[in-house]
PDB file of N, CA and C in Angstrom:
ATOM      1  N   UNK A   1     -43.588 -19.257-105.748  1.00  0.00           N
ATOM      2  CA  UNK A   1     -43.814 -17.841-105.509  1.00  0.00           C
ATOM      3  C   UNK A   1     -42.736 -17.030-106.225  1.00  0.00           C
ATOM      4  N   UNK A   2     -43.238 -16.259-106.900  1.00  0.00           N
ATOM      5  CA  UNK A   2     -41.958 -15.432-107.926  1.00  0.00           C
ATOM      6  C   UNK A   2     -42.061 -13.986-107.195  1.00  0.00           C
ATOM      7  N   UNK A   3     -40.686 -13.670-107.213  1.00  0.00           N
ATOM      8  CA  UNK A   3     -40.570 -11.848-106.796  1.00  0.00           C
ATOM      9  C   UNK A   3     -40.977 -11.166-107.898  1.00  0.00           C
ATOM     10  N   UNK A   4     -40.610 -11.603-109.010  1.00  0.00           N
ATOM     11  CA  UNK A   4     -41.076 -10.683-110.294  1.00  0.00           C
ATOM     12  C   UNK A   4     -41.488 -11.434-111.322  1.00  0.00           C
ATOM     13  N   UNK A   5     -43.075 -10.517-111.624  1.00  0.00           N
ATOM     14  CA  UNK A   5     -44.097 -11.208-112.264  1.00  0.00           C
ATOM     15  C   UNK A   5     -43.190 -11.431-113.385  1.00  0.00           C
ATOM     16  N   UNK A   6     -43.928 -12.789-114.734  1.00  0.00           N
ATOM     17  CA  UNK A   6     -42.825 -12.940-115.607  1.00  0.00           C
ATOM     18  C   UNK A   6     -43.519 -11.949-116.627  1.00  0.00           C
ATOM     19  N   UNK A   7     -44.365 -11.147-116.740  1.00  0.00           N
ATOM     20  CA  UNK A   7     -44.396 -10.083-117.578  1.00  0.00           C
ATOM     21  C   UNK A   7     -43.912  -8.590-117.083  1.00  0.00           C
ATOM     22  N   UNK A   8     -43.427  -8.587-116.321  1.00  0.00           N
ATOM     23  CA  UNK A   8     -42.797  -7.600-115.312  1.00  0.00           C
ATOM     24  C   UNK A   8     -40.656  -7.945-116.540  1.00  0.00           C
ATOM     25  N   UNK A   9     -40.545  -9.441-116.164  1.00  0.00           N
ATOM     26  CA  UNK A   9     -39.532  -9.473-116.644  1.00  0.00           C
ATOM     27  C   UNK A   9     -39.217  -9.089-118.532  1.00  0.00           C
ATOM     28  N   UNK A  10     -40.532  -9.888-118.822  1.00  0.00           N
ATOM     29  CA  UNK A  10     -40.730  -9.431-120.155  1.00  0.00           C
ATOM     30  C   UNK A  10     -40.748  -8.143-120.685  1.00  0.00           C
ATOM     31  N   UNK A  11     -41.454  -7.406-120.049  1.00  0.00           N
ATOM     32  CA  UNK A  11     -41.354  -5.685-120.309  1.00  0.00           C
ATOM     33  C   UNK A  11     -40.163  -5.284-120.317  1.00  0.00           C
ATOM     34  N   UNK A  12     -39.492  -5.489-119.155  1.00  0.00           N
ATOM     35  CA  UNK A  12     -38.295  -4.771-118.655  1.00  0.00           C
ATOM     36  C   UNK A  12     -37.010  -5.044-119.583  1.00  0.00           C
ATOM     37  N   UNK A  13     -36.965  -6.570-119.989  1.00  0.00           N
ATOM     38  CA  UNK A  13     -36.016  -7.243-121.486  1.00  0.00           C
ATOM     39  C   UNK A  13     -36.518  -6.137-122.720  1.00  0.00           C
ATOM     40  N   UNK A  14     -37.728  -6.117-122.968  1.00  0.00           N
ATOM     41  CA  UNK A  14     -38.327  -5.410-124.170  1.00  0.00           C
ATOM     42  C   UNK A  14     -37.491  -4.158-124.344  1.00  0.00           C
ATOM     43  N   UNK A  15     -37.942  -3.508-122.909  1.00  0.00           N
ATOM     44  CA  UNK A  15     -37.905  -1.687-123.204  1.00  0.00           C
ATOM     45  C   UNK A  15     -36.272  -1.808-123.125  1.00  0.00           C
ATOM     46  N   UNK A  16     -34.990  -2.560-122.544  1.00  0.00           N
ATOM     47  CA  UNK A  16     -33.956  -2.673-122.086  1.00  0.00           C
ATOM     48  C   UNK A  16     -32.963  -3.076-123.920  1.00  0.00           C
ATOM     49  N   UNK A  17     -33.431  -3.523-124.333  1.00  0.00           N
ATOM     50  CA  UNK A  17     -32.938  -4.485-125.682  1.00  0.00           C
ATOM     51  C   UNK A  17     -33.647  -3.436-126.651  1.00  0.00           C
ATOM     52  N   UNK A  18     -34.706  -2.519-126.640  1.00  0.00           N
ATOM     53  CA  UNK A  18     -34.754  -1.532-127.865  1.00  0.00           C
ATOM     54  C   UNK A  18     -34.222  -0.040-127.404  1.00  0.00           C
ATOM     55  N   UNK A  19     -33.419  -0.159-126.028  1.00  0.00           N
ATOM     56  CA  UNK A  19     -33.201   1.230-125.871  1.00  0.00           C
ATOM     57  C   UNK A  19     -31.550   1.523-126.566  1.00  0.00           C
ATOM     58  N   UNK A  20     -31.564   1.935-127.393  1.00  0.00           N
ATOM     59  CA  UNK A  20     -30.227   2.846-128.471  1.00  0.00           C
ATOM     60  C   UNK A  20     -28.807   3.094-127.455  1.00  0.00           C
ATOM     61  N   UNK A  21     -29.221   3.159-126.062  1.00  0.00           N
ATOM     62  CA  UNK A  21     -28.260   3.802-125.436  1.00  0.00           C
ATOM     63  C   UNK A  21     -27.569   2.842-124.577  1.00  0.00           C
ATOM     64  N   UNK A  22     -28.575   2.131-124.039  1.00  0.00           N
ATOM     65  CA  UNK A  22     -27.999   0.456-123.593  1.00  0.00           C
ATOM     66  C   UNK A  22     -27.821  -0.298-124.994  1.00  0.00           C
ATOM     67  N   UNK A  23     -28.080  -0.457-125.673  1.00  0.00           N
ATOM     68  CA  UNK A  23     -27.155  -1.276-127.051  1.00  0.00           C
ATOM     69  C   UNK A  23     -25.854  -0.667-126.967  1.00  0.00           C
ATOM     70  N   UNK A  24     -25.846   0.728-127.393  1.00  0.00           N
ATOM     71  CA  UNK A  24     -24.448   1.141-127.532  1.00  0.00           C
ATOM     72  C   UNK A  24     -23.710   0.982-126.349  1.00  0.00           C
ATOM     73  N   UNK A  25     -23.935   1.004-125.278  1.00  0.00           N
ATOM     74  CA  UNK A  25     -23.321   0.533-124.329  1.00  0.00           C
ATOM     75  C   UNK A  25     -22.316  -0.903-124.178  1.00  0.00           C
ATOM     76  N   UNK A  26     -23.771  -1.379-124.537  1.00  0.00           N
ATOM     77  CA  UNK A  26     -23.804  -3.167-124.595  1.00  0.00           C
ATOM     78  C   UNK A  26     -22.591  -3.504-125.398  1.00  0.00           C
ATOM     79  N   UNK A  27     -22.860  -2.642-126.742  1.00  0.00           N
ATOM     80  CA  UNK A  27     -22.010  -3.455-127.973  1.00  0.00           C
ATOM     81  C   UNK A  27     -20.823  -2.774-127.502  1.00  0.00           C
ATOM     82  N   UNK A  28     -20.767  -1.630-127.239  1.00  0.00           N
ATOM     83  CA  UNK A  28     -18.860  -0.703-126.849  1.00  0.00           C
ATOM     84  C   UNK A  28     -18.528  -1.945-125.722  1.00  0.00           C
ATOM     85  N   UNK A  29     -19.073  -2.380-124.427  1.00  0.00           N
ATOM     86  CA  UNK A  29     -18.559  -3.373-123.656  1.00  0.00           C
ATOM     87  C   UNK A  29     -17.884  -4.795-123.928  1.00  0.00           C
ATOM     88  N   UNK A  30     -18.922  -5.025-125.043  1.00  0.00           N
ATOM     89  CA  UNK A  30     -18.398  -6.346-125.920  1.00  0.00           C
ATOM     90  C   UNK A  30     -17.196  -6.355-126.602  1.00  0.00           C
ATOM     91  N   UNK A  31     -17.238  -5.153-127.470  1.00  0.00           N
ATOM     92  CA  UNK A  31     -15.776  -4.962-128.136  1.00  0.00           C
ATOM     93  C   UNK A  31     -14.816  -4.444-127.352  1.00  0.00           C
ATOM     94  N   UNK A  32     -14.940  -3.622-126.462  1.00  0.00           N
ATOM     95  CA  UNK A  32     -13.805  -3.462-125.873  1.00  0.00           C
ATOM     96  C   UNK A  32     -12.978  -3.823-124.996  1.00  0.00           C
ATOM     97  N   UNK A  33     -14.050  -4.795-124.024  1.00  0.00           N
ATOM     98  CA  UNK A  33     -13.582  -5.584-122.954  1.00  0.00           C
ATOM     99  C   UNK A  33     -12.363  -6.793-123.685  1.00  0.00           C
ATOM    100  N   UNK A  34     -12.739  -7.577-124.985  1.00  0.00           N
ATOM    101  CA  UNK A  34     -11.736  -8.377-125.135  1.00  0.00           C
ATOM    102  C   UNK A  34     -10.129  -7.562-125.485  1.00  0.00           C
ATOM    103  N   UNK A  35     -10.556  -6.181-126.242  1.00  0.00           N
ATOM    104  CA  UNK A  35      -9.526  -5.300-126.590  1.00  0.00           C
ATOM    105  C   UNK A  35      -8.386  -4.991-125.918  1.00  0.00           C
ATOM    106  N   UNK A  36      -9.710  -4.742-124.547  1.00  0.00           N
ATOM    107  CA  UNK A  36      -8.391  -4.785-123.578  1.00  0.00           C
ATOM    108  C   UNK A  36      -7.729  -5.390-122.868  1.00  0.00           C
ATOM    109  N   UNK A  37      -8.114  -6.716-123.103  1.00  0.00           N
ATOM    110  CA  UNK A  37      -7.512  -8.169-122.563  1.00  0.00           C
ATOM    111  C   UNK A  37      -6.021  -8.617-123.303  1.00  0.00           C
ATOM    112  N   UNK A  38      -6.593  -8.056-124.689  1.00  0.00           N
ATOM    113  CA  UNK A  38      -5.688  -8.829-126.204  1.00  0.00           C
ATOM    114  C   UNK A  38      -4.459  -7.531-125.742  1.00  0.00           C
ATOM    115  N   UNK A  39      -4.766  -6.538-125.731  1.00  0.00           N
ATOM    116  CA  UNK A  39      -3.658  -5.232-125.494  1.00  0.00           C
ATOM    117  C   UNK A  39      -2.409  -5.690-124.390  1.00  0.00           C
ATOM    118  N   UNK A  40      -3.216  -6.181-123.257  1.00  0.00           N
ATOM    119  CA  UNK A  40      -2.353  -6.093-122.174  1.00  0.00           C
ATOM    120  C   UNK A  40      -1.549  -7.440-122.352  1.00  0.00           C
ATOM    121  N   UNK A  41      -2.228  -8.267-123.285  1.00  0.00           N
ATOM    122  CA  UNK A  41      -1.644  -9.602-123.577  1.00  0.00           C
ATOM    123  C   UNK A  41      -0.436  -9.700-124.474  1.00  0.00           C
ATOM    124  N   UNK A  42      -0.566  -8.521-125.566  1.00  0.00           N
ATOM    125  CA  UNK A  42       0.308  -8.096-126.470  1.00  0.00           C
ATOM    126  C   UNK A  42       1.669  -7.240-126.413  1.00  0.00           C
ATOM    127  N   UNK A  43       1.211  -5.886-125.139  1.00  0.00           N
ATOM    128  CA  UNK A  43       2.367  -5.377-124.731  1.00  0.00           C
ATOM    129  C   UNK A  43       3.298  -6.388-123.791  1.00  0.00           C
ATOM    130  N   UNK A  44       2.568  -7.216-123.006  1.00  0.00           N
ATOM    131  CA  UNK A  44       3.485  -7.926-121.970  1.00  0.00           C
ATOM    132  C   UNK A  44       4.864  -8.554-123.297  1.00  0.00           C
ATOM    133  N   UNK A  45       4.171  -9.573-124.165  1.00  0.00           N
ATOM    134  CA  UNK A  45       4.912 -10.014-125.043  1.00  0.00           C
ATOM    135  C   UNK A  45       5.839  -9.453-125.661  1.00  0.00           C
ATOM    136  N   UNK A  46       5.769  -7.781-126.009  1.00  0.00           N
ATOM    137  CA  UNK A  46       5.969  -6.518-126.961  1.00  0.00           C
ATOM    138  C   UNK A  46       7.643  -6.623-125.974  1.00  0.00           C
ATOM    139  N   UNK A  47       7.014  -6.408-124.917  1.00  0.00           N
ATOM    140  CA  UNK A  47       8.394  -6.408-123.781  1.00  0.00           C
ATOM    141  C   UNK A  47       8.776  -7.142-123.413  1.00  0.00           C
ATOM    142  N   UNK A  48       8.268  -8.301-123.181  1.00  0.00           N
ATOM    143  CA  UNK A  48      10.012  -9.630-123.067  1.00  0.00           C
ATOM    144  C   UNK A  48      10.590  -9.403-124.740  1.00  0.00           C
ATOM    145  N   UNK A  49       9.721  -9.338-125.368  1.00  0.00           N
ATOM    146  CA  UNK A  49      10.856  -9.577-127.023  1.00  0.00           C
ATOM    147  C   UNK A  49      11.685  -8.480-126.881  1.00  0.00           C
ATOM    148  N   UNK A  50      11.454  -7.875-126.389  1.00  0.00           N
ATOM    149  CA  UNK A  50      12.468  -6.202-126.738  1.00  0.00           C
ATOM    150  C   UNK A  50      13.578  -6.174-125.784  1.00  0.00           C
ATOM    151  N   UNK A  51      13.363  -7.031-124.595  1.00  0.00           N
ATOM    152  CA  UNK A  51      14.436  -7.503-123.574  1.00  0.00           C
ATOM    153  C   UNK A  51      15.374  -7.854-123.786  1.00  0.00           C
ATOM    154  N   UNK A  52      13.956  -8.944-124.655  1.00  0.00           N
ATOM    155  CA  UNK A  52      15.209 -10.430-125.328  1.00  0.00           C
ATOM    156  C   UNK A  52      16.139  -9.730-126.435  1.00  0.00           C
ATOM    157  N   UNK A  53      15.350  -8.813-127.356  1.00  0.00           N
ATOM    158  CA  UNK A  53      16.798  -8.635-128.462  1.00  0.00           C
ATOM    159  C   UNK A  53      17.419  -7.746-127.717  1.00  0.00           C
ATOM    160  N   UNK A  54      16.926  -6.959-126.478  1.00  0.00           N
ATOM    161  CA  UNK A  54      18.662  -5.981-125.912  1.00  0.00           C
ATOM    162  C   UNK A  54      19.166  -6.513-125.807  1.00  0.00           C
ATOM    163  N   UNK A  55      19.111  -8.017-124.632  1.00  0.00           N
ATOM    164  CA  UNK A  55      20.308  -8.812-124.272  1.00  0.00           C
ATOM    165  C   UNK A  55      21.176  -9.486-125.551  1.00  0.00           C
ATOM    166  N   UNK A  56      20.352 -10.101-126.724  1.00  0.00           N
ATOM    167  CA  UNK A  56      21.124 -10.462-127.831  1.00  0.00           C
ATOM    168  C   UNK A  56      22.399  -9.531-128.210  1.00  0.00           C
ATOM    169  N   UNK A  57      21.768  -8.042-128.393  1.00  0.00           N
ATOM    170  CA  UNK A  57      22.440  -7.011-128.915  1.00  0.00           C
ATOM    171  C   UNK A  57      23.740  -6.665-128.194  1.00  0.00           C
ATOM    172  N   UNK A  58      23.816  -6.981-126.771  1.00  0.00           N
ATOM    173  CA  UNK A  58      24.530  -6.620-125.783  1.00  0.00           C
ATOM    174  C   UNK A  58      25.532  -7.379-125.977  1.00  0.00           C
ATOM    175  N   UNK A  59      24.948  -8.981-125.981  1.00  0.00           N
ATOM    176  CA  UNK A  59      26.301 -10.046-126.238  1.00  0.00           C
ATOM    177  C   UNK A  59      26.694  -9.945-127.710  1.00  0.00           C
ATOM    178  N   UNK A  60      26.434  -9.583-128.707  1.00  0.00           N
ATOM    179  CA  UNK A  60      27.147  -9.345-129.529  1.00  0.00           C
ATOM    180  C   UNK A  60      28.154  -8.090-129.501  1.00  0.00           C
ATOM    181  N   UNK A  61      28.224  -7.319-128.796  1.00  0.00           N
ATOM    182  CA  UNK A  61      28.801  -6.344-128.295  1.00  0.00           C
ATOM    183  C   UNK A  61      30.038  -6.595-127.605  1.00  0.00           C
ATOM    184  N   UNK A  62      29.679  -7.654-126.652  1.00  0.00           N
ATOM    185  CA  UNK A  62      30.222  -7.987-125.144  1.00  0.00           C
ATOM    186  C   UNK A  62      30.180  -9.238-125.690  1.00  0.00           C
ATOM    187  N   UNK A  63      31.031 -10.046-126.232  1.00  0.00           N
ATOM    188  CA  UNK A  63      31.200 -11.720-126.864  1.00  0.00           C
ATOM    189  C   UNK A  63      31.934 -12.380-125.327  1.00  0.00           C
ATOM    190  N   UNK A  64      31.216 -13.309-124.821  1.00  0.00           N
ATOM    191  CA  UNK A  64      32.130 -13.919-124.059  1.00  0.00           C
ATOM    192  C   UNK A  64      33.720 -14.724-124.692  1.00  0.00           C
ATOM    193  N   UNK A  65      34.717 -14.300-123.732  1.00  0.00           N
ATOM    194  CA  UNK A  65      36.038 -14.248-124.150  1.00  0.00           C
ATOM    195  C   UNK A  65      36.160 -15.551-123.513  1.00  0.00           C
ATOM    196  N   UNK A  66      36.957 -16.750-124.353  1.00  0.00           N
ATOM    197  CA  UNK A  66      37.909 -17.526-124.003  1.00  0.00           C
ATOM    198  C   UNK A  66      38.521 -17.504-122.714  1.00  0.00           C
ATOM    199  N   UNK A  67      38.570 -18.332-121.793  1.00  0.00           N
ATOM    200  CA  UNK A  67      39.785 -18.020-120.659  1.00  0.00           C
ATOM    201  C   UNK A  67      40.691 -19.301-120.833  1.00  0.00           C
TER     202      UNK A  67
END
């Protein structure tokens, strides 16, 4: 027993896959969803490196001294 006839599903794929406004949708979701995966993946990195060379910068500044 099916809830929805399979030309019910067929139509609904048809009119859904030639409508201009769900594509553009579709395709902006595709590209941007990884975009903003790769972004947040990139700044995290952006900022430990920038940590990492303050602290470099600091101890060259601040040389630990001999005791």
């Amino acid at each position: 027993m099916e809830i929805i006839s399979q030309e019910l599903t067929q139509e609904l794929i048809r009119i859904t896959w030639r409508n201009p406004a769900f594509m553009a949708i579709a395709i902006a979701l595709v590209w941007l969803i990884p975009q903003l995966f790769i972004r947040k993946i990139m700044t995290k990195k952006y900022e430990r490196r920038k940590i990492e060379i303050q602290k470099i910068k600091i101890q060259k500044l601040y040389p630990n001294s001999p005791k």
